[in-house]
Protein backbone atom coordinates (compact mmCIF):
# COMPACT_ATOMS: atom_id res chain seq x y z
CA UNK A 1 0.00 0.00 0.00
CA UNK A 2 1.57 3.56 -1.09
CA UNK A 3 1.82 6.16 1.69
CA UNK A 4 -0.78 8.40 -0.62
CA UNK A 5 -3.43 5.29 -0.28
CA UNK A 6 -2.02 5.19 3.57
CA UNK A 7 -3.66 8.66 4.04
CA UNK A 8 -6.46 8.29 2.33
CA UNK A 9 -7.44 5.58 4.58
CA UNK A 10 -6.46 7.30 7.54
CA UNK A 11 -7.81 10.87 7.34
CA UNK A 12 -10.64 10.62 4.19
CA UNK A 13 -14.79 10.35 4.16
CA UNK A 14 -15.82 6.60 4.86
CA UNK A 15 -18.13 4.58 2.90
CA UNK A 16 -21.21 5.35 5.09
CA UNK A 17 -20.70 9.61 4.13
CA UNK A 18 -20.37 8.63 0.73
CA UNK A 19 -23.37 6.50 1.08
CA UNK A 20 -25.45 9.89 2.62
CA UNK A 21 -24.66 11.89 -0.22
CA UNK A 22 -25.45 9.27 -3.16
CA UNK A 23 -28.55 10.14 -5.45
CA UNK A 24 -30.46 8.26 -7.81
CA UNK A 25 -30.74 11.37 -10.36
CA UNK A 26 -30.25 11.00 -13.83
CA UNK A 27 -26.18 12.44 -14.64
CA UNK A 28 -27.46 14.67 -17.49
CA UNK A 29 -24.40 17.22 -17.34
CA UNK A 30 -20.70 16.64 -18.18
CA UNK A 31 -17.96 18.51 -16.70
CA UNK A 32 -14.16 17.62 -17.76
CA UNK A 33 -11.41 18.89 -15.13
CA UNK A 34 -7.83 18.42 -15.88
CA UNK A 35 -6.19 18.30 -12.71
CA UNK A 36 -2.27 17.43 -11.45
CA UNK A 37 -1.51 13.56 -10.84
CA UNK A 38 -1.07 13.61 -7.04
CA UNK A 39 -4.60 14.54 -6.76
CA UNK A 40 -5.80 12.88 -9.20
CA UNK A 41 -3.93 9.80 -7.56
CA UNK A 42 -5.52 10.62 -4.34
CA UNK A 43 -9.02 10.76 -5.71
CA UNK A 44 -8.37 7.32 -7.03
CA UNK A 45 -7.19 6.09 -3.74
CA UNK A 46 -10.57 7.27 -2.49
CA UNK A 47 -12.62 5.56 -5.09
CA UNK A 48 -10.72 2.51 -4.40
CA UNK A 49 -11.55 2.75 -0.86
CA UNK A 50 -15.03 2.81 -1.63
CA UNK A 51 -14.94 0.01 -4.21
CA UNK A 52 -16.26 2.60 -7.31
CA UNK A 53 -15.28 4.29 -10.11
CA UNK A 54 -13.14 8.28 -9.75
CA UNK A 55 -15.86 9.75 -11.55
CA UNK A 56 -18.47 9.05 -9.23
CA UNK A 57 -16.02 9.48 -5.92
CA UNK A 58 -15.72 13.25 -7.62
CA UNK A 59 -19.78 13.15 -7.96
CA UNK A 60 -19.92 12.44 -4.14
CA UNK A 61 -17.12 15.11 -3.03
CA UNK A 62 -19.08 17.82 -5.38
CA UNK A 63 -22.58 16.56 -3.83
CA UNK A 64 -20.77 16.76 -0.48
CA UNK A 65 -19.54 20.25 -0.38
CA UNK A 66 -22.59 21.88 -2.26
CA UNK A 67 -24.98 19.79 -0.36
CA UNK A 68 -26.20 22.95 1.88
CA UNK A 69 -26.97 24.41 -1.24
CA UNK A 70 -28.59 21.85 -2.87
CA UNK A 71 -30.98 21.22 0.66
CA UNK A 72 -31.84 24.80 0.53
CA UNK A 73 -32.82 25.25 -2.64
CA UNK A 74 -35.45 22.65 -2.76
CA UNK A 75 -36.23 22.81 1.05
CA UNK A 76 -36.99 26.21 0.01
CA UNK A 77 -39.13 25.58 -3.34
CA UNK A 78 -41.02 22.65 -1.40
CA UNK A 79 -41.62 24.51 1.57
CA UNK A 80 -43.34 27.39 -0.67
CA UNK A 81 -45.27 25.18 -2.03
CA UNK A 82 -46.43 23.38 1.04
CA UNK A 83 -46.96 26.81 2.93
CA UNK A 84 -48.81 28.55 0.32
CA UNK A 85 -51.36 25.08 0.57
CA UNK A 86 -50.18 24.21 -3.13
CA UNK A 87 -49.61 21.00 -1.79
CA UNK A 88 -51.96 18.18 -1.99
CA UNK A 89 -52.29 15.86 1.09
CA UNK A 90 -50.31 12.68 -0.44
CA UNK A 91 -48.05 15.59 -1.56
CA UNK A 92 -47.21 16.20 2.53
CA UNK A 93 -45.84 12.75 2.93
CA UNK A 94 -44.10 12.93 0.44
CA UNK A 95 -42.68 16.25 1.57
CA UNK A 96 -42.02 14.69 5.27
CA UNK A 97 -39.92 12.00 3.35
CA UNK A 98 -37.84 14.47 1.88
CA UNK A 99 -37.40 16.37 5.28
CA UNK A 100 -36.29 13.62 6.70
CA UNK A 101 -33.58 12.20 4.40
CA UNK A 102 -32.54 16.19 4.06
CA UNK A 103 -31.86 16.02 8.03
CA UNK A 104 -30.10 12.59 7.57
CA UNK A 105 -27.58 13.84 5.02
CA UNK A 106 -27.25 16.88 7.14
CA UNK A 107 -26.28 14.75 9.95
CA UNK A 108 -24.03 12.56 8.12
CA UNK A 109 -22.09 15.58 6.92
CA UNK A 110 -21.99 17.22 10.42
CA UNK A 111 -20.69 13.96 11.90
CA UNK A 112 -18.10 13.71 9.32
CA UNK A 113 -16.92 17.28 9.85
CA UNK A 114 -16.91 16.93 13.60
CA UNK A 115 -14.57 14.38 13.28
CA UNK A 116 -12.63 15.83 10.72
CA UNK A 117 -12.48 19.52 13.52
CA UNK A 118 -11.63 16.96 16.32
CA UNK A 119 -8.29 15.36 14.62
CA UNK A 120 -7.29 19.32 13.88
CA UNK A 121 -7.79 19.99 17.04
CA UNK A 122 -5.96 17.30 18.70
CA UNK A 123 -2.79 18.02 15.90
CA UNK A 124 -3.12 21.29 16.91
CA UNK A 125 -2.93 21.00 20.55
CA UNK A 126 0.42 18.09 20.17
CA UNK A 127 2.17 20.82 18.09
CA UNK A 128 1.22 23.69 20.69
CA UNK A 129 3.07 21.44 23.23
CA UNK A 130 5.73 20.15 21.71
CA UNK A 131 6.26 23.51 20.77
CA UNK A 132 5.87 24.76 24.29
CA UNK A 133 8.38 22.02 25.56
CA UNK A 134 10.82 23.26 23.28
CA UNK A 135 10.39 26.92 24.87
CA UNK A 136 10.48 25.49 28.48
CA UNK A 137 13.79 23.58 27.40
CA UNK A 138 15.61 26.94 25.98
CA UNK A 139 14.04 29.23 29.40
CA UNK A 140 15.35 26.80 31.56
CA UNK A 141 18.77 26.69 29.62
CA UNK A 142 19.17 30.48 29.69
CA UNK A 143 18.00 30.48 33.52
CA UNK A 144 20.87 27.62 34.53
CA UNK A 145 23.41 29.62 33.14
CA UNK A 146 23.40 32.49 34.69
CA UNK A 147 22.88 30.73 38.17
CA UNK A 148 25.93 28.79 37.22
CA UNK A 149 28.05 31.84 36.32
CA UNK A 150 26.95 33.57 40.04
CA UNK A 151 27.85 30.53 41.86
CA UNK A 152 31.40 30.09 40.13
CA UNK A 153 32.17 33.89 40.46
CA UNK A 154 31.15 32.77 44.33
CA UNK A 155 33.71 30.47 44.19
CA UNK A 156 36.28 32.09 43.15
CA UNK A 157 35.79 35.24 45.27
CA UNK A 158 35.47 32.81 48.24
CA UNK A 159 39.29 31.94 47.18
């Protein structure tokens, strides 16, 4: 296993985010994106990780970031529609279906980013110590010295 697939396995979505952000939607649109090989390489380790093609792992990452978008934008023409009693009563259901998986994918996401904030956080704190450490180490070098110097020029005064 390369150290780029290494990372990708460590740090990236898992399956079950990819999962929350799928859609059954006809792919009517075509976008082509050249992009440089170690991301490319790392999108692949991704897809490979969840056992599909790159073009659909870059489907998911799109869906992913412009999901709050995407939510609002229908949560918004549905919810018109409902509010203005344009809706007919099977049409409710149908609305309280779409609610629902709209707060699941929401969820899924949030999840996924609260772990993603927690491992920054924790990185961030080990390097705010170590670095710490390292400024304890050089104070407590600069304080021994000049308690050294005062207790040889003691010394020698004393003989």
């Amino acid at each position: 296993m390369s150290e780029l697939e290494k990372l990708v396995r460590e740090n990236r979505a898992p399956k079950e985010l990819a999962e929350a952000v799928k859609t059954g939607e006809k792919k009517s649109r075509a976008v082509s994106v050249r992009m440089e090989e170690p991301l490319f390489k790392a999108i692949e380790a991704q897809a490979e990780l969840w056992n599909e093609k790159p073009a659909e792992t870059m489907r998911k990452f799109l869906r992913f970031y412009f999901l709050p978008v995407e939510l609002e934008t229908e949560l918004r023409s549905r919810g018109e529609k409902f509010w203005k009693g344009e809706f007919a009563p099977e049409d409710a259901g149908e609305y309280m279906t779409f609610l629902l998986e709209a707060l699941k994918k929401i969820r899924s996401s949030a999840l996924f980013l609260k772990g993603e904030a927690l491992k920054l956080n924790e990185t961030l704190e080990d390097r705010i110590n170590e670095v710490l450490e390292e400024d304890r180490e050089d104070v407590t070098k600069l304080v021994v010295k000049p308690a050294e110097i005062l207790s040889s020029k003691v010394k020698t005064e004393r003989s």
